[in-house]
Protein backbone atom coordinates (compact mmCIF):
# COMPACT_ATOMS: atom_id res chain seq x y z
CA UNK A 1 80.84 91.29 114.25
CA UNK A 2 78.91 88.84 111.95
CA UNK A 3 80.31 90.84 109.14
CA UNK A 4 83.66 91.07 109.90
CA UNK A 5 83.52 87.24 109.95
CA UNK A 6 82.01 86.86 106.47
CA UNK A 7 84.50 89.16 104.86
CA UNK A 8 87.34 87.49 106.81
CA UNK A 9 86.03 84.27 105.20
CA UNK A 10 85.63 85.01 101.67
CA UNK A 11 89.50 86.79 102.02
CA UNK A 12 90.70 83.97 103.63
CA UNK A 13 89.02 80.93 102.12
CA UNK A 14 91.65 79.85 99.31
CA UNK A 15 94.00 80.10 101.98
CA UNK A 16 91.90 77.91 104.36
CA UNK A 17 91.69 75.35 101.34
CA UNK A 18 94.70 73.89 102.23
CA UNK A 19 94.48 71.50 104.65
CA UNK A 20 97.06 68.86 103.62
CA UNK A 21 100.77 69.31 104.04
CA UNK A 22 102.03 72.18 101.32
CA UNK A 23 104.89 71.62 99.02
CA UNK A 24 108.00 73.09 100.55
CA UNK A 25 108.35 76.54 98.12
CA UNK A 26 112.29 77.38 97.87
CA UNK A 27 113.66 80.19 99.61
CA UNK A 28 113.45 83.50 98.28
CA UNK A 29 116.87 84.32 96.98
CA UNK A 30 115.99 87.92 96.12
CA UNK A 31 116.11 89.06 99.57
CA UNK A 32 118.39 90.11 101.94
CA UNK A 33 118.89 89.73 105.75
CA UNK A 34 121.17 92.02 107.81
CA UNK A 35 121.73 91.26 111.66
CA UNK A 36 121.53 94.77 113.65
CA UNK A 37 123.69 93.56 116.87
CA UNK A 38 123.31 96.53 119.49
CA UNK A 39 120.10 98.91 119.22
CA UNK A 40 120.83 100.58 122.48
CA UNK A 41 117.53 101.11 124.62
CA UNK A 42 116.43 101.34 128.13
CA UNK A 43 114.45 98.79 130.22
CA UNK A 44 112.26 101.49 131.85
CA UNK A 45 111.57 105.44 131.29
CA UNK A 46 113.58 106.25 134.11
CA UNK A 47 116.31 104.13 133.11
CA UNK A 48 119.72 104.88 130.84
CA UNK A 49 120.11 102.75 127.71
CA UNK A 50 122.57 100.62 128.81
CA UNK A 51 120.93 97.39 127.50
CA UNK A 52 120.65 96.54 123.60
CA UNK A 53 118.30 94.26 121.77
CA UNK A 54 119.97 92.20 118.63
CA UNK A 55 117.58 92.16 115.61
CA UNK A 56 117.47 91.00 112.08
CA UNK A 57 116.08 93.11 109.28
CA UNK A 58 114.80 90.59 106.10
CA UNK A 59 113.69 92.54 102.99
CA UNK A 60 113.59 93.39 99.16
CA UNK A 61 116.05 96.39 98.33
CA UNK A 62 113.37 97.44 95.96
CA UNK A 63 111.44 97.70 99.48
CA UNK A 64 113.35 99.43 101.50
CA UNK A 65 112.15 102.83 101.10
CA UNK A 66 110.81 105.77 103.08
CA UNK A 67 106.75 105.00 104.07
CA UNK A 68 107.14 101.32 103.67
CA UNK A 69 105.21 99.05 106.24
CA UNK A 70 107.35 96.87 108.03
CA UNK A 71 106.62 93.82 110.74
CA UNK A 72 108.72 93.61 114.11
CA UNK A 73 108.72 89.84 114.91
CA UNK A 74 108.02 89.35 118.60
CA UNK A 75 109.16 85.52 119.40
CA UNK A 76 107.45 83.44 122.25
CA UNK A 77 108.56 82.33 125.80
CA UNK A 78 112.30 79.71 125.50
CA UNK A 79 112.63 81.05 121.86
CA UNK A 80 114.61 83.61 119.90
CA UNK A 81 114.30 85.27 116.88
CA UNK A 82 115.31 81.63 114.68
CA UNK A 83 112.13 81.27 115.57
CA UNK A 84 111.13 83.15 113.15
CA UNK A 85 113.74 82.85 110.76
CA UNK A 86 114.62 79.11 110.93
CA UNK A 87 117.22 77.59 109.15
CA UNK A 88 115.88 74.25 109.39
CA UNK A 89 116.24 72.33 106.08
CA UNK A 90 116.81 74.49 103.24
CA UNK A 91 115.37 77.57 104.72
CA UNK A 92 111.61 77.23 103.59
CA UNK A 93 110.59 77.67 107.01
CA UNK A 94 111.47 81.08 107.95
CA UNK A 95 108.81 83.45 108.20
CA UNK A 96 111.07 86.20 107.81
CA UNK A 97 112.50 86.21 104.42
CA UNK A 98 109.12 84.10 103.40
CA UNK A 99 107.36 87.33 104.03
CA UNK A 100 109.94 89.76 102.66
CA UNK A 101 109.63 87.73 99.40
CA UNK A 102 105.94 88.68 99.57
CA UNK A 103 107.17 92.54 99.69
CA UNK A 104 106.97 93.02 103.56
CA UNK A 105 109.64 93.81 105.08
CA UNK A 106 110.44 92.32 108.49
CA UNK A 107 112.63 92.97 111.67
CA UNK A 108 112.68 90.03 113.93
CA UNK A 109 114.43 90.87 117.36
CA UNK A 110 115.93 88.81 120.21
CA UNK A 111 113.27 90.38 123.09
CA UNK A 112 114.83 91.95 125.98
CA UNK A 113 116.61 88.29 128.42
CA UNK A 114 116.60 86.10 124.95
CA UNK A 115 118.71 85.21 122.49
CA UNK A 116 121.79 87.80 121.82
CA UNK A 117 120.20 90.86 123.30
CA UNK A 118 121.18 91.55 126.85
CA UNK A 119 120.34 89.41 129.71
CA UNK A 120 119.40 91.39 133.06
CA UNK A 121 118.09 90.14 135.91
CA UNK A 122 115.56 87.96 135.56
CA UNK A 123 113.56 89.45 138.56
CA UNK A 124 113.71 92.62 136.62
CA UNK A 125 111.56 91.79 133.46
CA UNK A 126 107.48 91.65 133.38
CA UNK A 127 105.52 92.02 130.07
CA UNK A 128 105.56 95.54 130.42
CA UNK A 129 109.17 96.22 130.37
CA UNK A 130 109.53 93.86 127.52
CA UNK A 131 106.75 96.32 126.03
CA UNK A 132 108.40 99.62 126.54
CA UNK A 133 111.37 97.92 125.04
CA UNK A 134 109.37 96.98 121.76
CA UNK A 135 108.29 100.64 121.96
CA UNK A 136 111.44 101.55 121.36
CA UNK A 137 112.20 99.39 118.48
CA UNK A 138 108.91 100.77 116.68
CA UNK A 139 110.30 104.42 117.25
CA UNK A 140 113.99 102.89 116.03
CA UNK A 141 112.27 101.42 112.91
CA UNK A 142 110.28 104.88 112.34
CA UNK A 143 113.15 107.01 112.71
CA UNK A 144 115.65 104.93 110.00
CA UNK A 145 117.86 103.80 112.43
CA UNK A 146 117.53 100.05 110.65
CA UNK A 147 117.86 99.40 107.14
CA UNK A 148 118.55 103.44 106.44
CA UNK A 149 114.69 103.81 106.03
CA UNK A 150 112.23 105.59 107.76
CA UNK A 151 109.61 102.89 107.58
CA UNK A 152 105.77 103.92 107.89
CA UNK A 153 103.40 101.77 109.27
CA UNK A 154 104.90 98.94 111.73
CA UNK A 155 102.86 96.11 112.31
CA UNK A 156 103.52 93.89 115.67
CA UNK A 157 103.62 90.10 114.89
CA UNK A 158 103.96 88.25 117.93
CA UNK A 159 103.85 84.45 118.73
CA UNK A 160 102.54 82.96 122.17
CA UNK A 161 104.24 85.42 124.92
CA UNK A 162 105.76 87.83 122.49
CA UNK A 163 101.66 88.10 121.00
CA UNK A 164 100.97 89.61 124.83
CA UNK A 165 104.15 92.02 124.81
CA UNK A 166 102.25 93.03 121.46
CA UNK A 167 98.80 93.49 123.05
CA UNK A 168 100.74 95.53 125.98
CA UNK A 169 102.64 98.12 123.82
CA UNK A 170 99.62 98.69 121.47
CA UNK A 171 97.29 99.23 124.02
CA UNK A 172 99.80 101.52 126.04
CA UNK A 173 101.81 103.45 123.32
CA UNK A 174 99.52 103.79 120.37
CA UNK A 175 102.09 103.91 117.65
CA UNK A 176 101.43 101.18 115.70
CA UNK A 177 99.69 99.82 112.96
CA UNK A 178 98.61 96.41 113.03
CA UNK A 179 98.85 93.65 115.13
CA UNK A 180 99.15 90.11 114.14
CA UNK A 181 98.75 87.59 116.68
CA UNK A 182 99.58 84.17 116.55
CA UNK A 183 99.87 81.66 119.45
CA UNK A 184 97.80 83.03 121.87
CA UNK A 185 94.12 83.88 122.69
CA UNK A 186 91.83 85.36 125.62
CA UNK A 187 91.96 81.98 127.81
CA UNK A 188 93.89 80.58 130.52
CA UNK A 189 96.45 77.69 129.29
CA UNK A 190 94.26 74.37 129.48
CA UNK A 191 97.38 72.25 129.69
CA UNK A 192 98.58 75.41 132.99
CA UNK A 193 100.35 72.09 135.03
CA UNK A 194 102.37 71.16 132.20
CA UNK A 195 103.55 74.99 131.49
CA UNK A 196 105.56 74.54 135.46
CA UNK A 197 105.71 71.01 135.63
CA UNK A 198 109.67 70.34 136.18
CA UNK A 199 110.00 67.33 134.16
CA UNK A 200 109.10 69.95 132.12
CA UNK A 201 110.89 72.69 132.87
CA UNK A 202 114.11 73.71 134.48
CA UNK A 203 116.50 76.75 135.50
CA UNK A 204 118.55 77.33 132.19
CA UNK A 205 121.70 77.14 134.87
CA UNK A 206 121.51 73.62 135.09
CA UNK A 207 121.25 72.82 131.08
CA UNK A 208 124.21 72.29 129.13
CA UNK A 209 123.59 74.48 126.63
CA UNK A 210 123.51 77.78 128.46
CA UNK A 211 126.74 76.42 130.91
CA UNK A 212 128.83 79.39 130.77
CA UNK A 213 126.30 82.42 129.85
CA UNK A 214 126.16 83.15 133.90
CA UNK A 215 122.32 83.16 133.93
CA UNK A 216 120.27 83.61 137.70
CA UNK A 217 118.06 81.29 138.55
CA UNK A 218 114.80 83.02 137.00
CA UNK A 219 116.11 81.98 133.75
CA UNK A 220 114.15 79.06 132.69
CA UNK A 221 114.25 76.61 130.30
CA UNK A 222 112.65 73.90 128.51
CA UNK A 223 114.07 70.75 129.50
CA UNK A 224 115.75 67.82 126.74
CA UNK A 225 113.00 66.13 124.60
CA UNK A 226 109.63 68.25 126.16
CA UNK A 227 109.78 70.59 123.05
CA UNK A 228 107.74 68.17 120.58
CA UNK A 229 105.00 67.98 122.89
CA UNK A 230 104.82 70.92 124.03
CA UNK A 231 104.72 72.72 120.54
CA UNK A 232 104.25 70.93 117.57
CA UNK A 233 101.50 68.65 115.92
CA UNK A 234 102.48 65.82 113.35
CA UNK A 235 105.56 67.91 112.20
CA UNK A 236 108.69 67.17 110.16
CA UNK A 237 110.49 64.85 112.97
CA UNK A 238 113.60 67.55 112.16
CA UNK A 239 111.69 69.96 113.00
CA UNK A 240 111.74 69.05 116.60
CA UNK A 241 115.26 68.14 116.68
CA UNK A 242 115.84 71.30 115.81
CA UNK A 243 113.79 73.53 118.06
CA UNK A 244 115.16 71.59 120.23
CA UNK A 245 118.71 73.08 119.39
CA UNK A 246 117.79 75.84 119.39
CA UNK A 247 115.99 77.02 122.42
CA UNK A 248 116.42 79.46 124.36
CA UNK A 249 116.07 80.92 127.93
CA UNK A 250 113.36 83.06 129.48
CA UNK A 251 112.74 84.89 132.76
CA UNK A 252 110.32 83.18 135.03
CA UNK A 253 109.04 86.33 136.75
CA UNK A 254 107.83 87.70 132.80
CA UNK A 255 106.41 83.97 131.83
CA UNK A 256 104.07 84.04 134.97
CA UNK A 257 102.74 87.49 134.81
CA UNK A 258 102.14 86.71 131.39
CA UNK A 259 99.18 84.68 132.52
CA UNK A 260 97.35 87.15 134.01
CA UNK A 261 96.66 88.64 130.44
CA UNK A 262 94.70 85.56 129.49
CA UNK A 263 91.08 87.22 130.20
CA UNK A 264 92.39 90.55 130.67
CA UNK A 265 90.18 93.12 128.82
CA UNK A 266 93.62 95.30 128.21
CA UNK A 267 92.78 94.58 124.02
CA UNK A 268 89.95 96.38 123.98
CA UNK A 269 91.44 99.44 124.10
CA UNK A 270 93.37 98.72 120.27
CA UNK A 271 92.14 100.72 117.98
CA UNK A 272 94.38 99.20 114.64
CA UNK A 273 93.88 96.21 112.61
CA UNK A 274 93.92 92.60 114.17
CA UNK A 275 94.77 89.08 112.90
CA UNK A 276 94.61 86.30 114.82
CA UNK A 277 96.46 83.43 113.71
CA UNK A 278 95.44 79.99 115.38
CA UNK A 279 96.29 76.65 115.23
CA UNK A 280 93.97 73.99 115.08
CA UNK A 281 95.84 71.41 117.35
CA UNK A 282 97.36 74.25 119.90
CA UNK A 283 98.00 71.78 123.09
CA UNK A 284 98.86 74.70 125.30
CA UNK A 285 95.49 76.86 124.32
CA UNK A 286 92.90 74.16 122.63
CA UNK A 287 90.21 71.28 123.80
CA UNK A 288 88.52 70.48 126.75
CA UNK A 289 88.77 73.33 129.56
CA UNK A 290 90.18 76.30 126.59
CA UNK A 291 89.08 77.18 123.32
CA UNK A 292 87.52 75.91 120.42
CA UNK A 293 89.77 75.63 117.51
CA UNK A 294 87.86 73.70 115.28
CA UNK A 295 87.30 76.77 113.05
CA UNK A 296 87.89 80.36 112.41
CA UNK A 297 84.51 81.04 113.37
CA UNK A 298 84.74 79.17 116.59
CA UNK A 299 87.57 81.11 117.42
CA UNK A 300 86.90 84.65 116.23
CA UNK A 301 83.41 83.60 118.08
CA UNK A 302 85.59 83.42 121.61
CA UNK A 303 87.84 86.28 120.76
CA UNK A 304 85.68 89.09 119.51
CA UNK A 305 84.56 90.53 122.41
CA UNK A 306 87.75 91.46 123.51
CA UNK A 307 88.57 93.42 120.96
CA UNK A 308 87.15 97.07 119.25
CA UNK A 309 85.52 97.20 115.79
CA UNK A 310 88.80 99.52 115.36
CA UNK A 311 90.30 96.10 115.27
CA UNK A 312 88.62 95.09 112.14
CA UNK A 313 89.36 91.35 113.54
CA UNK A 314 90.18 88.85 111.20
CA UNK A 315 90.68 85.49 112.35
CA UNK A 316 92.62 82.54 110.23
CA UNK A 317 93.02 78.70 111.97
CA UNK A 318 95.90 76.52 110.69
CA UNK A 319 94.91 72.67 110.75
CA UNK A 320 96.79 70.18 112.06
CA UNK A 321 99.33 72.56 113.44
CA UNK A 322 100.42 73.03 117.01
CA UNK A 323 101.73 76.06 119.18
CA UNK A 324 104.39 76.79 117.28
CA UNK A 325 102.97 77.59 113.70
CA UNK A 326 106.01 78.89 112.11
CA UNK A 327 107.72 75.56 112.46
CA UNK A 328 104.43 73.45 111.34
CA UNK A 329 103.89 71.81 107.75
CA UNK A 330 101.48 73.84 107.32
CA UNK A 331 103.59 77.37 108.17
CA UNK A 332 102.53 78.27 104.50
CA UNK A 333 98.61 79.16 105.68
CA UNK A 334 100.17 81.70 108.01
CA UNK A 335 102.39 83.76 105.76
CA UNK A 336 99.68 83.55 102.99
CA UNK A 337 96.98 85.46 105.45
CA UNK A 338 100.12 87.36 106.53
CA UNK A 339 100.72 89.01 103.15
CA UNK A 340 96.73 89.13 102.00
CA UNK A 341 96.13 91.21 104.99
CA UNK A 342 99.35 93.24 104.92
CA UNK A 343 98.25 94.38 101.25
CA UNK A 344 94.59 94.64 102.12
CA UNK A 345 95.54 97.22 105.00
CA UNK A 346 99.15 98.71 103.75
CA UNK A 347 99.37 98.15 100.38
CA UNK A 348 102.61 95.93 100.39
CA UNK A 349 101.51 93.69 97.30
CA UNK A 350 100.46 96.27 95.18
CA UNK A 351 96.87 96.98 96.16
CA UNK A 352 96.03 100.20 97.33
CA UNK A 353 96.29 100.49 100.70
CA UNK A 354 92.65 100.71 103.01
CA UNK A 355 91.79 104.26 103.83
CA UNK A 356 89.20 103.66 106.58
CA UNK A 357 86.83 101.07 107.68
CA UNK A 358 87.39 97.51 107.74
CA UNK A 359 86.47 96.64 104.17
């Protein structure tokens, strides 16, 4: 894997460079974002599609065209998809049309119990459902059912839980490209007691801002004011403020089983590209008792074995960002190694696209 590592490096180290707080860029104004409300899907095989998951498609029009590699933006645990479209500020923080500007194409869903997609009981959703779910979104995206394009190769970008939903459908459905995985690695939470602690954390039912949405009482929630330390790192103090806006709910029963994916060997059965994007100052997954985050090479060190050369892994820290990289100062690292691998693999700024190998 030693020279995986080296070429990850030398793509990567302009990118690592910056270390200090980047100058906001201003939003892209060339692209365009369109909310798809009701993709109708089913929560299980067996089941009829009488649930629907709400998405946003950001991109070019010059890029919306037959063959065209696209991401589907998996969000994390008491998030949505503003996650990764944020409209903090003047809009410099959203992944989504940050990436489209870079020629790739994005589709950034509420998952199945978040955000405006349909809410069943929370008993009835694991990691697995949420991945047959995402299944069906890849097959949506393939078939032109969004954005009238029959997009080629979809890559999985998932932060924190929505990075194991990832792992899960790639490993069990095969059809997709890429995975980029950000928020999460191979190790048990080291900060576990803060994750169910209720000062914490609280049913959704008794916070004001879900009073009237009906939830059960395996909807969770973060509770008022936990949000900064639970996610960030020496952000933008509005930052916080408004995460904390706009949270979300999630389903308890999903969020636990999620853990037992933390030294699961389940990834070694991907056989498609893999970035790993980690911050440096992760509470949740970092420091004594988890992983070493000081580096790339620390990290990609840790994570390597549980992954295939298939995977090609590539691994890029952030510095001096917490959990919740989107949201961080230094948000541009990520979409930088987004785009530099997107084109080195699928050929979405210009390059041609790989053909095999990792190189």
């Amino acid at each position: 894997m030693s020279g995986t590592l080296l070429t990850a490096a030398a793509a990567f180290s302009l990118i690592a460079s910056v270390t200090a707080a980047p100058v906001a860029a201003a939003p892209p104004t060339d692209v365009d974002c369109r909310p798809y409300p009701a993709i109708p899907v089913s929560l299980r095989p067996d089941a009829p599609k009488s649930q629907h998951i709400w998405g946003e498609l950001c991109a070019r029009p010059a890029d919306l065209v037959d063959g065209h590699a696209v991401q589907l933006l998996l969000h994390g645990a008491y998030y949505n998809h503003a996650y990764w479209n944020s409209s903090y500020g003047d809009g410099s923080y959203s992944y989504a049309r940050n990436m489209a500007a870079r020629g790739v194409p994005t589709f950034a869903i509420d998952r199945i119990g978040q955000g405006r997609s349909t809410r069943p009981q929370s008993a009835e959703i694991t990691v697995r459902d949420d991945a047959f779910v995402v299944h069906q979104i890849v097959q949506a995206l393939k078939a032109g059912t969004v954005g009238n394009t029959r997009f080629g190769p979809v890559v999985l970008a998932g932060h924190s839980v929505g990075s194991i939903v990832a792992w899960q459908e790639a490993a069990e459905y095969r059809d997709v490209q890429g995975l980029i995985i950000t928020g999460m690695l191979h190790v048990v939470p080291v900060n576990a007691g803060i994750l169910t602690a209720g000062s914490n954390f609280r049913p959704a039912r008794l916070d004001p801002k879900f009073q009237g949405e009906n939830l059960d009482p395996g909807y969770w929630t973060t509770a008022e004011g936990s949000r900064g330390q639970l996610f960030h790192h020496e952000v933008d103090p509005g930052i916080v403020a408004w995460d904390e806006a706009n949270k979300d709910a999630s389903s308890a029963v999903e969020f636990a089983g999620a853990f037992t994916y933390a030294t699961s060997d389940l990834t070694r059965s991907i056989r498609v590209p893999v970035l790993i994007i980690q911050a440096e100052k992760d509470f949740l997954l970092c420091g004594t008792g988890g992983a070493d985050c000081s580096s790339a090479k620390a990290i990609e060190a840790r994570e390597a074995p549980y992954y295939s050369p298939e995977a090609c892994l590539q691994v890029v820290q952030v510095p001096n960002a917490g959990h919740s990289i989107a949201l961080s100062r230094n948000h541009e690292i990520e979409e930088k190694a987004s785009a530099h691998w997107s084109d080195k693999f699928f050929g979405t700024g210009g390059q041609p696209p790989r053909t095999g190998g990792c190189g």
